[in-house]
PDB file of N, CA and C in Angstrom:
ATOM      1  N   UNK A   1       0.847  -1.174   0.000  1.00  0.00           N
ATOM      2  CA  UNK A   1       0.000   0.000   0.000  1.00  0.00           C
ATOM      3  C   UNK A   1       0.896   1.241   0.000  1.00  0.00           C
ATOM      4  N   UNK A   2       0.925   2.118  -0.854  1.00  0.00           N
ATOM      5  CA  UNK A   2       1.494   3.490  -1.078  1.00  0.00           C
ATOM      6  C   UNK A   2       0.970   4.127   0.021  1.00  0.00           C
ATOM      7  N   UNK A   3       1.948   5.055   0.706  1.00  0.00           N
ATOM      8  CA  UNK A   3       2.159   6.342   1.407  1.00  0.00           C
ATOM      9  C   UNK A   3       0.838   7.385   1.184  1.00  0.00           C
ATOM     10  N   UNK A   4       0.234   8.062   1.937  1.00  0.00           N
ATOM     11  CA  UNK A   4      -0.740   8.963   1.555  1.00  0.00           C
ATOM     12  C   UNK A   4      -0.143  10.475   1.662  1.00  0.00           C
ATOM     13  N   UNK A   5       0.946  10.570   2.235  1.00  0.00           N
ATOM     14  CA  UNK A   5       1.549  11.681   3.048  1.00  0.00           C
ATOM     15  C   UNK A   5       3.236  11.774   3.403  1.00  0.00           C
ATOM     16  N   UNK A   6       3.519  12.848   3.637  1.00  0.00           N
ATOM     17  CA  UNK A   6       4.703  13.209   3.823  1.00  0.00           C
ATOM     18  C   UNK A   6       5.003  12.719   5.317  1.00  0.00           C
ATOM     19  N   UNK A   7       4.023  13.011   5.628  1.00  0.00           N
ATOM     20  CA  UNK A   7       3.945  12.338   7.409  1.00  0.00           C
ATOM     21  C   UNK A   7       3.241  11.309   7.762  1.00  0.00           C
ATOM     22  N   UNK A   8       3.075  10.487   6.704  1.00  0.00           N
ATOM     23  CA  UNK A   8       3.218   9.280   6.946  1.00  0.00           C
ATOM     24  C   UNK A   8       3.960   8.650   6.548  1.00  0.00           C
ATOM     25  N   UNK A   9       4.988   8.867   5.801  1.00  0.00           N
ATOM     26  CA  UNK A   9       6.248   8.195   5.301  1.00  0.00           C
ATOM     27  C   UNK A   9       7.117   8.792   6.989  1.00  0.00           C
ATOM     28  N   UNK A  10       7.439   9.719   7.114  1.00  0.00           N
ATOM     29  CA  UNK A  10       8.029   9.783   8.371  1.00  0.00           C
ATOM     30  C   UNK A  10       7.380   9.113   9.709  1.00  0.00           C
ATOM     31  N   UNK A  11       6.657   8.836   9.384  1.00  0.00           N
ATOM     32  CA  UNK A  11       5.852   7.835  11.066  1.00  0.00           C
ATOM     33  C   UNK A  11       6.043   6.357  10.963  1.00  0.00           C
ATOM     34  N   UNK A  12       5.844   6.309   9.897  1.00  0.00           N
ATOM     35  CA  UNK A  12       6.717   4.562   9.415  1.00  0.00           C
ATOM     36  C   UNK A  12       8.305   4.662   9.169  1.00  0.00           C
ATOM     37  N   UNK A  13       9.004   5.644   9.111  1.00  0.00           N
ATOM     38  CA  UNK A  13      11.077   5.657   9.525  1.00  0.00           C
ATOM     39  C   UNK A  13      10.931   5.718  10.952  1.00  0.00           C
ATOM     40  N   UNK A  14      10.033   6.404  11.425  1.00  0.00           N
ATOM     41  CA  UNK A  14      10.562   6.745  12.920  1.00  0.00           C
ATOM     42  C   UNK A  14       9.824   5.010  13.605  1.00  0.00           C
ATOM     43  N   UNK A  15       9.000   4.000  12.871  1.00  0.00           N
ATOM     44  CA  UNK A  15       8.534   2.799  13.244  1.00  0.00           C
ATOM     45  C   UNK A  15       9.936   1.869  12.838  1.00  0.00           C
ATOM     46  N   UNK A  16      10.769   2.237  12.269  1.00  0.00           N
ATOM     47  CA  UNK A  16      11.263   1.313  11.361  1.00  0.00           C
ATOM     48  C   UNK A  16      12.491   1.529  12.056  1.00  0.00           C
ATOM     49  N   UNK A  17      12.937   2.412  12.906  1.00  0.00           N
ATOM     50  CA  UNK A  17      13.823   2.833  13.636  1.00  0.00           C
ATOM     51  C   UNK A  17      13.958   2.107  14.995  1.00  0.00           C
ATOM     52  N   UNK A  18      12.690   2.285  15.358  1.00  0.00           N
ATOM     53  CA  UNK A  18      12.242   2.114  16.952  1.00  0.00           C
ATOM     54  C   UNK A  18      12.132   0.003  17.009  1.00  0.00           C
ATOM     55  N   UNK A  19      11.953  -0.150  15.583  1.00  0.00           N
ATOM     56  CA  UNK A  19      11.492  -2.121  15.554  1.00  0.00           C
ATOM     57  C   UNK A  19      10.484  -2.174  15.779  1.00  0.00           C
ATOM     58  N   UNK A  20       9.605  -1.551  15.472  1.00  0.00           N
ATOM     59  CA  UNK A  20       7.905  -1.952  15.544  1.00  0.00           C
ATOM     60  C   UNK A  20       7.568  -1.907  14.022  1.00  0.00           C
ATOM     61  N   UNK A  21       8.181  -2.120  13.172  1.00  0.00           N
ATOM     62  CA  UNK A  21       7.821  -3.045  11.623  1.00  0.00           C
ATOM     63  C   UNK A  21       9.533  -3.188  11.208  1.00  0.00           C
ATOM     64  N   UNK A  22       9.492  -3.871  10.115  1.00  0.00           N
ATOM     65  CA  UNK A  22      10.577  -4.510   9.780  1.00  0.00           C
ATOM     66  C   UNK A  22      10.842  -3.996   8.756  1.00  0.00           C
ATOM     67  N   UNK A  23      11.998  -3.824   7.887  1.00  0.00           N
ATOM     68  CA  UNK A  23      12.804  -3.203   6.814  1.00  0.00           C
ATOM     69  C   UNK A  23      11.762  -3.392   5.529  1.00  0.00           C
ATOM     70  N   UNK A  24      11.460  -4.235   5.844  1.00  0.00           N
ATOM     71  CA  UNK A  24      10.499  -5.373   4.402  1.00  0.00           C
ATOM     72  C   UNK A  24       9.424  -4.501   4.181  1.00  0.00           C
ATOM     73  N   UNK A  25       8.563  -4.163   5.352  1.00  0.00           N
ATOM     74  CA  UNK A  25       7.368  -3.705   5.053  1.00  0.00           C
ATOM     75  C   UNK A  25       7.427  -2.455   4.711  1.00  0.00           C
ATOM     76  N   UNK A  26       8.279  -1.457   5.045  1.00  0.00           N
ATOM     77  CA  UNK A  26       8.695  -0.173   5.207  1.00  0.00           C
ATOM     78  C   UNK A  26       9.375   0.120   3.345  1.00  0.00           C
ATOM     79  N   UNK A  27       9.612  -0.779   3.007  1.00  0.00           N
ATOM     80  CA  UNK A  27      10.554  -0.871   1.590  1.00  0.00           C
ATOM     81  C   UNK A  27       9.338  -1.029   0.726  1.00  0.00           C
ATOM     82  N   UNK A  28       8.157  -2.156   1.153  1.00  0.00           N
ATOM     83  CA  UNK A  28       7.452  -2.588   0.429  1.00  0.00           C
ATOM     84  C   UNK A  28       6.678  -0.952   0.082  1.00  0.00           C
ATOM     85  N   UNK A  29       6.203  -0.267   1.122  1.00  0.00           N
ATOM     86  CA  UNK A  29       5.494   1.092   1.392  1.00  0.00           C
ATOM     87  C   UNK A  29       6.062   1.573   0.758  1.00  0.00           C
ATOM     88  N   UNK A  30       7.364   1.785   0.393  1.00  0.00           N
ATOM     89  CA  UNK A  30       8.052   3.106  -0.132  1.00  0.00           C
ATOM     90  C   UNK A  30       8.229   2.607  -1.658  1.00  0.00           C
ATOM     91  N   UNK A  31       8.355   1.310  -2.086  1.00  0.00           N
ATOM     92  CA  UNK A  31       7.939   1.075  -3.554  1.00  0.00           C
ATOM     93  C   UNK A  31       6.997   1.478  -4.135  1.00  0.00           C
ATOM     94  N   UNK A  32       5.971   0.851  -3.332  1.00  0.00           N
ATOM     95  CA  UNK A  32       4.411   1.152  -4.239  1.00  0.00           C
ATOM     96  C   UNK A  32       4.163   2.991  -4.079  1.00  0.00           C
ATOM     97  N   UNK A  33       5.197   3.862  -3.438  1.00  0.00           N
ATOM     98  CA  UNK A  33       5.005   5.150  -3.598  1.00  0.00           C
ATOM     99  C   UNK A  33       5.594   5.300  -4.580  1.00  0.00           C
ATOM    100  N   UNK A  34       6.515   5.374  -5.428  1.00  0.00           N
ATOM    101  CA  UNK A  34       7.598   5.739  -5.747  1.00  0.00           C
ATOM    102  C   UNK A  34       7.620   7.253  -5.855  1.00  0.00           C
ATOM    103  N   UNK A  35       8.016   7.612  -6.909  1.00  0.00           N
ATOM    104  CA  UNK A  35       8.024   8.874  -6.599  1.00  0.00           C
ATOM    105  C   UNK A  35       7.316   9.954  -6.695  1.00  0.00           C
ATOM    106  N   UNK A  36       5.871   9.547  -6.191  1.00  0.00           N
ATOM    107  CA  UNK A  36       5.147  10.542  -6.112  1.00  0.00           C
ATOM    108  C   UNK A  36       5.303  11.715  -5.603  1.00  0.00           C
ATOM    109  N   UNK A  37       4.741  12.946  -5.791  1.00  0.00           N
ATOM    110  CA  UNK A  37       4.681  14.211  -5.237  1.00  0.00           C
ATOM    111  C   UNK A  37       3.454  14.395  -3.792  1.00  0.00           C
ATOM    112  N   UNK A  38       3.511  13.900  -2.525  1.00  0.00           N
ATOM    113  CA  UNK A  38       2.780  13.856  -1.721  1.00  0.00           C
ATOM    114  C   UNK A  38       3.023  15.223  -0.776  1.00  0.00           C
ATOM    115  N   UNK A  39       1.270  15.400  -0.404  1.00  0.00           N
ATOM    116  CA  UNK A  39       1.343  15.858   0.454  1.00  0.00           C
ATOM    117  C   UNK A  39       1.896  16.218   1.778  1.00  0.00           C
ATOM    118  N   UNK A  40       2.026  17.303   2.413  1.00  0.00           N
ATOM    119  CA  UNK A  40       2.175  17.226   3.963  1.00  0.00           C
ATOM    120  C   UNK A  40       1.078  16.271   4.657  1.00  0.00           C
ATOM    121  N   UNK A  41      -0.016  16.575   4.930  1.00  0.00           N
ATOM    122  CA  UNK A  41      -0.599  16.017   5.333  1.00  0.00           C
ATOM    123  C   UNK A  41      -1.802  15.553   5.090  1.00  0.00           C
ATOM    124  N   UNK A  42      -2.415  14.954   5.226  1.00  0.00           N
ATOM    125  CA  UNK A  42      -4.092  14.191   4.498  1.00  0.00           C
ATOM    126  C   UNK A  42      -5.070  14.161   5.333  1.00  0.00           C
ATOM    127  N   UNK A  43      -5.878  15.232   5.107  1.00  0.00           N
ATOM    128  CA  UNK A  43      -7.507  15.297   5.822  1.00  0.00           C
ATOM    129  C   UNK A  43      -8.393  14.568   5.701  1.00  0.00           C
ATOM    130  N   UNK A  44      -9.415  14.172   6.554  1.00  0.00           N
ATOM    131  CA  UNK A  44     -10.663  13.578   6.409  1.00  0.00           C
ATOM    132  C   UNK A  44     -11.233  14.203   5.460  1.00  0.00           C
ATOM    133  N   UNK A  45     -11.806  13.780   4.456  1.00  0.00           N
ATOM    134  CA  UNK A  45     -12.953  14.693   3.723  1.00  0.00           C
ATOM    135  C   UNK A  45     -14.406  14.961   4.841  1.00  0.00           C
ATOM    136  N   UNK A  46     -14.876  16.331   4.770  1.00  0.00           N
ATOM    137  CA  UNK A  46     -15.886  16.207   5.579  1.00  0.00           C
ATOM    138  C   UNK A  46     -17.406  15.952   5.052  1.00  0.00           C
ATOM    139  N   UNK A  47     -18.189  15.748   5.466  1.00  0.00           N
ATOM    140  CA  UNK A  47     -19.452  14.842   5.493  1.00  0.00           C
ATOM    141  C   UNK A  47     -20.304  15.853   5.985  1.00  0.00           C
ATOM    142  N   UNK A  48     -21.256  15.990   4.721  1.00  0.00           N
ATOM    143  CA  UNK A  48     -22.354  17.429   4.964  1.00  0.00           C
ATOM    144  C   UNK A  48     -23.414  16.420   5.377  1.00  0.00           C
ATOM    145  N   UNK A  49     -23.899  17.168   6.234  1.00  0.00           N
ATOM    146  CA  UNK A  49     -25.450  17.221   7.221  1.00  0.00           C
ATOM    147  C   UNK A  49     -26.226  17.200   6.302  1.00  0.00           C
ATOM    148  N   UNK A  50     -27.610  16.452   6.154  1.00  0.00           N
ATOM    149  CA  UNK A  50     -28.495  16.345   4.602  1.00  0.00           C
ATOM    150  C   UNK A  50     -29.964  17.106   5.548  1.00  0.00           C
ATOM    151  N   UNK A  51     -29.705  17.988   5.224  1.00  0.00           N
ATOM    152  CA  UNK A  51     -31.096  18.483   5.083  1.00  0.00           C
ATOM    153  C   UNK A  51     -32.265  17.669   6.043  1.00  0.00           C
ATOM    154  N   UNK A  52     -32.943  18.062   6.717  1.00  0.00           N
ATOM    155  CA  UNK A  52     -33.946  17.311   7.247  1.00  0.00           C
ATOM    156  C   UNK A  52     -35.467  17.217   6.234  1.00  0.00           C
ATOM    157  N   UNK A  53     -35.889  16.521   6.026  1.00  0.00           N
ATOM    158  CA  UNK A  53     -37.032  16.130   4.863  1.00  0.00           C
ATOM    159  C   UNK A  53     -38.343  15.933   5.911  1.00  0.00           C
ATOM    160  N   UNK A  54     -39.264  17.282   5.299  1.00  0.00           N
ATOM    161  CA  UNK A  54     -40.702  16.997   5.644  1.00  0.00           C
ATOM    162  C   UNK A  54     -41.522  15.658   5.179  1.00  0.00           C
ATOM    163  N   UNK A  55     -42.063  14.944   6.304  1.00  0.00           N
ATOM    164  CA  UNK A  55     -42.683  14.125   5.703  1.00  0.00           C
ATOM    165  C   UNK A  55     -44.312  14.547   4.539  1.00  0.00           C
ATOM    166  N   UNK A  56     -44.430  14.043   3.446  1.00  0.00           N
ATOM    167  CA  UNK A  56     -45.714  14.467   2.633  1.00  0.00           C
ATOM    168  C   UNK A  56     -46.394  13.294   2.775  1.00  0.00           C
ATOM    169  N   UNK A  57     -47.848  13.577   2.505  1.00  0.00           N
ATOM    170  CA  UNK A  57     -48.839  12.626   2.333  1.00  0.00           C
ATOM    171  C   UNK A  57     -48.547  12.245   0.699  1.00  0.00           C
ATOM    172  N   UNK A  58     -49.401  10.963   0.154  1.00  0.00           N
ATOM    173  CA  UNK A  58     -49.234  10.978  -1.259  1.00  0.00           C
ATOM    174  C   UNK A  58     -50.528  12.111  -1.369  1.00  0.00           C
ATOM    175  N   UNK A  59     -49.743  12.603  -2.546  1.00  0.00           N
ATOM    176  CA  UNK A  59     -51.201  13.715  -3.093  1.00  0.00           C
ATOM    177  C   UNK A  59     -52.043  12.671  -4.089  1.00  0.00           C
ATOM    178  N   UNK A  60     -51.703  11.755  -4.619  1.00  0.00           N
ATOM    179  CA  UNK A  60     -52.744  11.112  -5.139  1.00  0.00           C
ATOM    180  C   UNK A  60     -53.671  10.475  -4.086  1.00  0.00           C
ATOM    181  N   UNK A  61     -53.285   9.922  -3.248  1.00  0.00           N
ATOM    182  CA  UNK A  61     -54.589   9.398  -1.924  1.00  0.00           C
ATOM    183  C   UNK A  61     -55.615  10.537  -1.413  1.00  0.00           C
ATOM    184  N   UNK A  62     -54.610  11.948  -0.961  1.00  0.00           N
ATOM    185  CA  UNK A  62     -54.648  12.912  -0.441  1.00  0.00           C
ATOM    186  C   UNK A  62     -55.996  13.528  -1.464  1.00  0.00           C
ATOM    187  N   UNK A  63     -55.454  13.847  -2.784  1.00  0.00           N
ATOM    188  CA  UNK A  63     -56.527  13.959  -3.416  1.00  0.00           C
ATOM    189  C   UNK A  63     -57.824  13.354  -3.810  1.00  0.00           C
ATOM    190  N   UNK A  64     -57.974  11.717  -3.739  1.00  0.00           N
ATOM    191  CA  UNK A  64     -59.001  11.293  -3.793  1.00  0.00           C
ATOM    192  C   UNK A  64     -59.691  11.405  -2.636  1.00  0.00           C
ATOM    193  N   UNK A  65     -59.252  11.314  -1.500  1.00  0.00           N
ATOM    194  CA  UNK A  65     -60.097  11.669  -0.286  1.00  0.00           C
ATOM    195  C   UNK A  65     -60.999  12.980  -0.370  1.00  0.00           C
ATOM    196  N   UNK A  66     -60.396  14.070  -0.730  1.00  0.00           N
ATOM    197  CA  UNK A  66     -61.239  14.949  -0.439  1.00  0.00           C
ATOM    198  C   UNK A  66     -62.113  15.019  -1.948  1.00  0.00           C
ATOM    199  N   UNK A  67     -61.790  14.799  -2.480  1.00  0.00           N
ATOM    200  CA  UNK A  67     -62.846  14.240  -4.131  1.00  0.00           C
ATOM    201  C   UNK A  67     -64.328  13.572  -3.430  1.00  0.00           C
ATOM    202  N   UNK A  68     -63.904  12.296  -2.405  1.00  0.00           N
ATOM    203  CA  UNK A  68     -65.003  11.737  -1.805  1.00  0.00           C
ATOM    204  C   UNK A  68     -65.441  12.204  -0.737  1.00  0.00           C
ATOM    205  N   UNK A  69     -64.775  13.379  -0.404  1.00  0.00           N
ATOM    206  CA  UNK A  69     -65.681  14.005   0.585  1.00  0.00           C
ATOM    207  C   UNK A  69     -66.385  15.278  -0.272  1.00  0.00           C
ATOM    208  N   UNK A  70     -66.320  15.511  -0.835  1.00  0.00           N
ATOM    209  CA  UNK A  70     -67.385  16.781  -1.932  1.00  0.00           C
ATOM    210  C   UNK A  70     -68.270  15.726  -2.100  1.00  0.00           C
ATOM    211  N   UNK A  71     -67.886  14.735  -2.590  1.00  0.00           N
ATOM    212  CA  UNK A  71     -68.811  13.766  -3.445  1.00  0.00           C
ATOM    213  C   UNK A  71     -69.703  13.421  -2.178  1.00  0.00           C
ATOM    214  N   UNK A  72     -70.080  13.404  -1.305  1.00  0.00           N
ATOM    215  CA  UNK A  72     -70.790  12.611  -0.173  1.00  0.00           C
ATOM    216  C   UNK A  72     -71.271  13.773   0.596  1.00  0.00           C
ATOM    217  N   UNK A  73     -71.022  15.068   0.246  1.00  0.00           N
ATOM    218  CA  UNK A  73     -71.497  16.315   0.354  1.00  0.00           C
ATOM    219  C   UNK A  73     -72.776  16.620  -0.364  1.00  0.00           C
ATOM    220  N   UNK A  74     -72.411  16.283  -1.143  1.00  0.00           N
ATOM    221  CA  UNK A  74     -73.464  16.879  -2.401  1.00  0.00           C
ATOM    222  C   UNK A  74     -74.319  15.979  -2.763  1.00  0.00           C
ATOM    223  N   UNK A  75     -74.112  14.614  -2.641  1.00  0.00           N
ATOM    224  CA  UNK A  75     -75.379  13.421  -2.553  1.00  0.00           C
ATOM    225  C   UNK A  75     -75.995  13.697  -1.358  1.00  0.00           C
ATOM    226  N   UNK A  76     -75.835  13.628  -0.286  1.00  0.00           N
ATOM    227  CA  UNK A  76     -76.460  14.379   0.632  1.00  0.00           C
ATOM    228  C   UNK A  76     -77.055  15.306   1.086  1.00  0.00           C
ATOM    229  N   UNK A  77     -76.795  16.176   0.074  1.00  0.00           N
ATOM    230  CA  UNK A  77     -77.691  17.639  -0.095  1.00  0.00           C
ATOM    231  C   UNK A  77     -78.561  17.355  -0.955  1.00  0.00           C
ATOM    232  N   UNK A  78     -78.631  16.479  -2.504  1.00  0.00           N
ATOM    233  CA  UNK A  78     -79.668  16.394  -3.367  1.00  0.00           C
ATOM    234  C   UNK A  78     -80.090  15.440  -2.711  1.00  0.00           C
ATOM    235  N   UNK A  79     -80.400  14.541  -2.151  1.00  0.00           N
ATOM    236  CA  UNK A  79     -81.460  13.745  -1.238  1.00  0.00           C
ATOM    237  C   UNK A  79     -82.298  14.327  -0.218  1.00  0.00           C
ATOM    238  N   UNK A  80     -82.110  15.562   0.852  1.00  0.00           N
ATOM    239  CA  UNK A  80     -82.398  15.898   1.665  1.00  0.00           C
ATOM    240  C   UNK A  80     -83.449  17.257   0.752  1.00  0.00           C
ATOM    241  N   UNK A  81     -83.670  17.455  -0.461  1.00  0.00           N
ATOM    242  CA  UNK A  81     -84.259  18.490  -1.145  1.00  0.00           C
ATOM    243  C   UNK A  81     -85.421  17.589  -1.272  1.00  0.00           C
TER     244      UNK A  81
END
């Protein structure tokens, strides 16, 4: 796995120094970089907040309901004449 950073190539010499990884793995890292142009350092990308979403009724239900309530209005009025 290639290096992401300038400071992470230095946190794996100062590992490679201390014997908490071995020459191998540290060589293997610095191959698969080769000579890229890397950064100082590498940020999290940040993660936008989504909007909070009103819940809606369907307007097609929404609309037939009140369709059948006119409708049960008005049969009810020409019966009662």
């Amino acid at each position: 796995m290639p290096f992401k950073s300038k400071a992470q190539r230095r946190k794996f010499a100062q590992l490679l120094v201390e014997g908490k990884i071995s020459d191998e793995t540290y060589e293997e890292w610095n191959r698969e970089t080769g000579r890229k142009k890397l950064p100082e350092r590498v940020t999290r990308k940040r993660t936008t907040k989504k909007a909070p979403t009103s819940r809606r009724t369907s307007t097609g239900s929404a609309a037939k309901k009140s369709v059948r309530k006119t409708a049960r209005k008005t049969k009810t009025a020409t019966h009662k004449k």
